[in-house]
Protein backbone atom coordinates (compact mmCIF):
# COMPACT_ATOMS: atom_id res chain seq x y z
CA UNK A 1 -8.76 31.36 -47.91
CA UNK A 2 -5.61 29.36 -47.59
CA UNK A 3 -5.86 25.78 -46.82
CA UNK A 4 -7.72 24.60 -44.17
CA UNK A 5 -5.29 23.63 -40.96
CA UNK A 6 -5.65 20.28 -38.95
CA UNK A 7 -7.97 21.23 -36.22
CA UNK A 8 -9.31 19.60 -33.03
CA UNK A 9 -11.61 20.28 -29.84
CA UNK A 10 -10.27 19.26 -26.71
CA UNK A 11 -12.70 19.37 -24.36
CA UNK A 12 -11.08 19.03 -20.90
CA UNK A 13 -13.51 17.18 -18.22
CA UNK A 14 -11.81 16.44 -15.02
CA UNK A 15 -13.94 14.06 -12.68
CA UNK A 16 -13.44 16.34 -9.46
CA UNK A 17 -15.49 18.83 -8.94
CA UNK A 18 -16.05 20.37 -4.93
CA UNK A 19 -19.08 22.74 -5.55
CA UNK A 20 -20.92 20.83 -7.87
CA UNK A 21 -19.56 16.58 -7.69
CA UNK A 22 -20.18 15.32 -11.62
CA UNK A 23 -21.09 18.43 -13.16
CA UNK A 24 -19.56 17.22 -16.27
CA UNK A 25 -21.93 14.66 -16.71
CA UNK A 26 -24.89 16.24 -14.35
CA UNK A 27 -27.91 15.80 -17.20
CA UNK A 28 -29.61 18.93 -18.64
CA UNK A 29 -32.87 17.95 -20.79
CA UNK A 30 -31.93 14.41 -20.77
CA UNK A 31 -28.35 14.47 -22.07
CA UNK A 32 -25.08 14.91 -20.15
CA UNK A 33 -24.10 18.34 -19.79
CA UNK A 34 -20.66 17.70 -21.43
CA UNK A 35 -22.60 16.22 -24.47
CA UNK A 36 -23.58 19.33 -25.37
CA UNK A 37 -20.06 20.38 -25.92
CA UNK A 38 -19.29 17.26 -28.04
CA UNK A 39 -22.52 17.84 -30.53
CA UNK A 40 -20.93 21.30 -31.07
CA UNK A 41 -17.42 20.09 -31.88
CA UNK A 42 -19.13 17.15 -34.11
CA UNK A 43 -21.30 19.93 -35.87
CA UNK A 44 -18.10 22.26 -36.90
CA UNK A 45 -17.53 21.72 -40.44
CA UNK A 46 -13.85 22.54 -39.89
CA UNK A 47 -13.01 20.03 -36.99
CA UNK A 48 -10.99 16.54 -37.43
CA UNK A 49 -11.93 15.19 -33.88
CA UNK A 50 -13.49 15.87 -30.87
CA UNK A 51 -11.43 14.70 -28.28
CA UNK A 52 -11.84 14.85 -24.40
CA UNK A 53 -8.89 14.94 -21.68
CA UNK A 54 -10.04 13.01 -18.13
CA UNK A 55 -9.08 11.40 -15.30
CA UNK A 56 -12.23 9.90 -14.94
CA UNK A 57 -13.30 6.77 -16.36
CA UNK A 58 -16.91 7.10 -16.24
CA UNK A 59 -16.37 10.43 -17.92
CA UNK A 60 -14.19 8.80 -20.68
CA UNK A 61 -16.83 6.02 -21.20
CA UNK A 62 -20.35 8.92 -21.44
CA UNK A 63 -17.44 10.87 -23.72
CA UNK A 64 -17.31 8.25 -26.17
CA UNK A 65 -20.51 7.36 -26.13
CA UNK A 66 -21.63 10.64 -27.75
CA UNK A 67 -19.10 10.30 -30.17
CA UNK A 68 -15.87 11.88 -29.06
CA UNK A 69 -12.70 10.21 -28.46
CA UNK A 70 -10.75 9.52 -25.11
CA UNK A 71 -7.40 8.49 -26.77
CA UNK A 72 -5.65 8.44 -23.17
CA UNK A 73 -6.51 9.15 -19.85
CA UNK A 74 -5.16 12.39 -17.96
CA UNK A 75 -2.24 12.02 -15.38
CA UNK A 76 -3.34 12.56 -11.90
CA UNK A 77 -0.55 15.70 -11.86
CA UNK A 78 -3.42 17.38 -14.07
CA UNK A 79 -6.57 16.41 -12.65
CA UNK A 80 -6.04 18.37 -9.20
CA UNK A 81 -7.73 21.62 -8.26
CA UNK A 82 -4.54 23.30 -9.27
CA UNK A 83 -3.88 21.91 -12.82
CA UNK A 84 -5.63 24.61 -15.63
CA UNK A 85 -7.43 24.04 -18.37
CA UNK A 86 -4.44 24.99 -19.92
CA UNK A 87 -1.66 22.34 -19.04
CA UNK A 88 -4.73 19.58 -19.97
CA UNK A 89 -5.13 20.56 -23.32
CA UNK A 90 -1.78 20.64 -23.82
CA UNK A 91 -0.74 17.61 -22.75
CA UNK A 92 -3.45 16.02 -25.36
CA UNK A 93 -2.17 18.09 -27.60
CA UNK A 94 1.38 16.37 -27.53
CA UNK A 95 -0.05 13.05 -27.37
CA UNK A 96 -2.15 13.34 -30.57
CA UNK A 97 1.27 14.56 -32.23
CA UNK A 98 4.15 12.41 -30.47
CA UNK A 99 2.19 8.73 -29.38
CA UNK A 100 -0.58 8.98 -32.27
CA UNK A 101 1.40 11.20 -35.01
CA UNK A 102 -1.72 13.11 -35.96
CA UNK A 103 -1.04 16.57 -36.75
CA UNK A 104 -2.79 19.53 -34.56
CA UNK A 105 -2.42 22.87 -36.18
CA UNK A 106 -5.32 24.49 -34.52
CA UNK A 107 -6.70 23.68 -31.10
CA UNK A 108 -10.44 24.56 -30.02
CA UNK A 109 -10.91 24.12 -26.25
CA UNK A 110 -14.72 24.28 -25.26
CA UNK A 111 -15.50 23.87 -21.79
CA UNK A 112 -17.59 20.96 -20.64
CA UNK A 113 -20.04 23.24 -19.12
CA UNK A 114 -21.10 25.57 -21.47
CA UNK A 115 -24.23 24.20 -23.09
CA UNK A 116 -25.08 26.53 -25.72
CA UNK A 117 -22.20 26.54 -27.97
CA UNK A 118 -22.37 25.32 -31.53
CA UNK A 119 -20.75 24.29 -34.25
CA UNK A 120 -20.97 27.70 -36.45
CA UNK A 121 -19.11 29.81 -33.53
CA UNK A 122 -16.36 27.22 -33.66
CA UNK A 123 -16.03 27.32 -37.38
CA UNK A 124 -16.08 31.16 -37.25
CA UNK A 125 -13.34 31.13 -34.60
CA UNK A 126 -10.74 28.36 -37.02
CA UNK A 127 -11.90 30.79 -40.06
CA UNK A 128 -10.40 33.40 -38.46
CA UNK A 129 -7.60 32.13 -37.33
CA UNK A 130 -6.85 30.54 -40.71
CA UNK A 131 -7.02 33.98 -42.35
CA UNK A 132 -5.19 36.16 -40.26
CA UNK A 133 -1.59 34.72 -39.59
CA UNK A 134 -0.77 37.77 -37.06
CA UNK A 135 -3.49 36.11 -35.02
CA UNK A 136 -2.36 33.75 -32.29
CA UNK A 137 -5.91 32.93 -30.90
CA UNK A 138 -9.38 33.45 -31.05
CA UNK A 139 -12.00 33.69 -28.29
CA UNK A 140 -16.30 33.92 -28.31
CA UNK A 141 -16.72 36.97 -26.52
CA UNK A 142 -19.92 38.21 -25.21
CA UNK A 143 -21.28 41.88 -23.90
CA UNK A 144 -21.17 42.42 -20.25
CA UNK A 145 -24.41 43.31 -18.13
CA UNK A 146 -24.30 46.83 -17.47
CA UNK A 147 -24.86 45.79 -13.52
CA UNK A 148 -21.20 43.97 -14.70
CA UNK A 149 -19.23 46.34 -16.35
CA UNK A 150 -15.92 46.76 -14.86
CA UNK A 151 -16.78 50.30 -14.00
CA UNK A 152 -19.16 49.19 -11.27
CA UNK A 153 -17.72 46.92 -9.56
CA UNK A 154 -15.77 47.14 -6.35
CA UNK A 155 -13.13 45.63 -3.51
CA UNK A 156 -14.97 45.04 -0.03
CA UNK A 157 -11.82 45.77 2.19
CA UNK A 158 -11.28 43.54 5.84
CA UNK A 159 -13.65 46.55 7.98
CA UNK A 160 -16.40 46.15 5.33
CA UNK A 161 -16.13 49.19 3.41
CA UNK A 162 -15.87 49.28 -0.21
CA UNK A 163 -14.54 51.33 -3.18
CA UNK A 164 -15.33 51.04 -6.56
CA UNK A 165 -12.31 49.28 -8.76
CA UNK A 166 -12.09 52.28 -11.35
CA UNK A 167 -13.38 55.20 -9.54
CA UNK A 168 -11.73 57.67 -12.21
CA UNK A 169 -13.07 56.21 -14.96
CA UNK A 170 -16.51 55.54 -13.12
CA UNK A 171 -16.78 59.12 -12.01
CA UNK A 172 -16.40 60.25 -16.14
CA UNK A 173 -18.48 57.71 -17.46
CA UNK A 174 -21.51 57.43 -14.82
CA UNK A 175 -24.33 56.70 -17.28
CA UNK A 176 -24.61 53.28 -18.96
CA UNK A 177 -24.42 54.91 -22.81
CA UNK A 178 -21.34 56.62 -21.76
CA UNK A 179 -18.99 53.51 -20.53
CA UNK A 180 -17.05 51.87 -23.34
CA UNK A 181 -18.14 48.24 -24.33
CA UNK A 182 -17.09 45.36 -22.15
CA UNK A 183 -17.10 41.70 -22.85
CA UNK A 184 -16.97 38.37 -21.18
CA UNK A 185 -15.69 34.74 -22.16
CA UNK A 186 -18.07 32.60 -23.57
CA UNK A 187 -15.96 29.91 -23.08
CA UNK A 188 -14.52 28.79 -26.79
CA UNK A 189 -11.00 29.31 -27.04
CA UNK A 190 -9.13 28.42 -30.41
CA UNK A 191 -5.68 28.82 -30.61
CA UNK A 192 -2.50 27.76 -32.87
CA UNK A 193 -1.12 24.98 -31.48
CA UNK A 194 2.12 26.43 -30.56
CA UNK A 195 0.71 28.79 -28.68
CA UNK A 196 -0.75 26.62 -26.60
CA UNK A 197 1.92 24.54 -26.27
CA UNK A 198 4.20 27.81 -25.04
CA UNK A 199 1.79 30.34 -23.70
CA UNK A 200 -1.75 28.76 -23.06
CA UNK A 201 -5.21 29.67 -24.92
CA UNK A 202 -4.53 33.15 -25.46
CA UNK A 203 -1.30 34.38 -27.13
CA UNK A 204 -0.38 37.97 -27.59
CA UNK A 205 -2.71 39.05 -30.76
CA UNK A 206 -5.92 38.10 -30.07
CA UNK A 207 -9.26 37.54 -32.02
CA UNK A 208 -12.94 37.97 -31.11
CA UNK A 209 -16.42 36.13 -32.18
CA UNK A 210 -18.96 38.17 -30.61
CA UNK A 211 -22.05 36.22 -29.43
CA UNK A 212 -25.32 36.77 -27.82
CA UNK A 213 -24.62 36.48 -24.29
CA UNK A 214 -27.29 34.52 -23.68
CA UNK A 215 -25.54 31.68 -25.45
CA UNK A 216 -22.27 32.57 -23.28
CA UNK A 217 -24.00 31.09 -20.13
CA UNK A 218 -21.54 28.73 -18.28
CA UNK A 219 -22.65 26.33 -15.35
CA UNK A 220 -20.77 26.28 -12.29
CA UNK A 221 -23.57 25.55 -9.64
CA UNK A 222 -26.11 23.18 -9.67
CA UNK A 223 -28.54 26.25 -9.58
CA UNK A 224 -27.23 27.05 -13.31
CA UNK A 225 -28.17 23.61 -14.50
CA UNK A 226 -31.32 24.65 -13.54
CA UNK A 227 -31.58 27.87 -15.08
CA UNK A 228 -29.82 26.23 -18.34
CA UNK A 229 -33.32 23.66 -18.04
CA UNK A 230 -35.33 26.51 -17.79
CA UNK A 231 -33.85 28.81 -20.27
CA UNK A 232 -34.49 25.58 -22.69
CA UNK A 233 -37.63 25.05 -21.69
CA UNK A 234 -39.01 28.47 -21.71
CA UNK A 235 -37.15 28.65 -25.37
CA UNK A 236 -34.96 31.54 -23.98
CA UNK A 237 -32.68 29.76 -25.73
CA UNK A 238 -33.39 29.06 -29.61
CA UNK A 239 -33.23 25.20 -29.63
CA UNK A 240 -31.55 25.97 -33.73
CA UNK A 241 -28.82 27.84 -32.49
CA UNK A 242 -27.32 25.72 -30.05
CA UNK A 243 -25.78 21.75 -30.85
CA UNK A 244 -28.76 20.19 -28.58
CA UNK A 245 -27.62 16.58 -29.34
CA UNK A 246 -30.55 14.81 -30.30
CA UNK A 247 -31.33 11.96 -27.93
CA UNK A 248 -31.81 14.64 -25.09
CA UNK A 249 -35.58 15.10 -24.00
């Protein structure tokens, strides 16, 4: 393997949020939800820092107190309902570099609300991207519900009917063995830095981590916090496969 590059999560945590207000720091067993997202970039034996990107200071202050940095906060051009993911991480990317001089070769961005990442999917993801220079990114992917698969779903039209997206393909592939694999995000995106800094997360050639897709859930509602407690609870969820940090409880 050649040597390892200079990588970093950026975990971007806006304060807004109109469907759920605080997600970011809503708590799930005890512990902010975005902690969860720290403890995995902490846990990743190939990570320099954890860093978060906010607008929000009470964000910036729970950030650090789990042990990631805030080195600046976000502009308020980037903290709208309109600014991506994208454009955050990339703006902390070219602080690190021009106002702190620390060198980013690889950038991980986790999102703040995905609970059951850890540590080993991250490393997996820089690995890869360390050992195949073609690559441009890597993503955690997981396998689509059948009940999901792009082959059933459909457009609802203004009068209420509906058709199916890919009726052709649906129509030659009607029985769930027959339709090809498809995959979700599971919400960890690493990527060289220049990608990001020119083309966002993705790139052209792209890499895949295939996970369990339990451990791609993603909370957007306050009803998924709740199904994240229960899934923990219930041990749906395998406490040592996740970055659980340890004060939660």
């Amino acid at each position: 393997m050649p040597e390892t590059p200079a990588s970093s999560v950026i975990i971007p945590a806006r304060g807004g949020s109109k469907r759920f207000p605080r997600k970011n720091i809503a708590p799930l067993a005890g512990c902010p939800l975005m902690s969860y997202a720290i403890k995995a970039g902490l846990d990743a034996e190939l990570i320099e820092s954890v860093v978060v990107s906010t607008d929000d200071e009470e964000i910036a202050e729970v950030a650090k107190q789990w042990g990631a940095e805030v080195p600046c906060l976000r502009p308020e051009t980037l903290a709208t309902d309109h600014a991506t993911a994208d454009q955050a991480v990339a703006h902390m990317v070219r602080f690190l570099r021009e106002d702190m001089e620390r060198e980013v070769d690889i950038v991980v961005l986790i999102q703040p609300t995905s609970p059951f990442l850890n540590g080993r999917q991250i490393d997996e993801a820089v690995k890869m991207l360390a050992e195949n220079p073609e690559l441009e990114s890597v993503t955690t992917l997981a396998k689509l519900d059948h009940r999901l698969h792009p082959y059933n779903l459909a457009f609802v039209e203004d009068d209420e009917s509906w058709e199916f997206i890919f009726p052709k393909e649906r129509e030659a592939s009607r029985t769930r063995q027959s339709k090809p694999a498809a995959y979700q995000f599971a919400n960890l995106f690493a990527a060289r830095s220049q990608t990001m800094l020119t083309r966002g997360r993705f790139g052209e050639r792209k890499g895949a981590v295939v996970v369990e897709d339990v451990y791609a859930w993603d909370i957007d509602h306050e009803w998924q916090l709740k199904v994240a407690e229960a899934m923990l609870r219930e041990g749906i969820v395998d406490p040592t496969q996740i970055s659980q940090p340890k004060k939660c409880g």
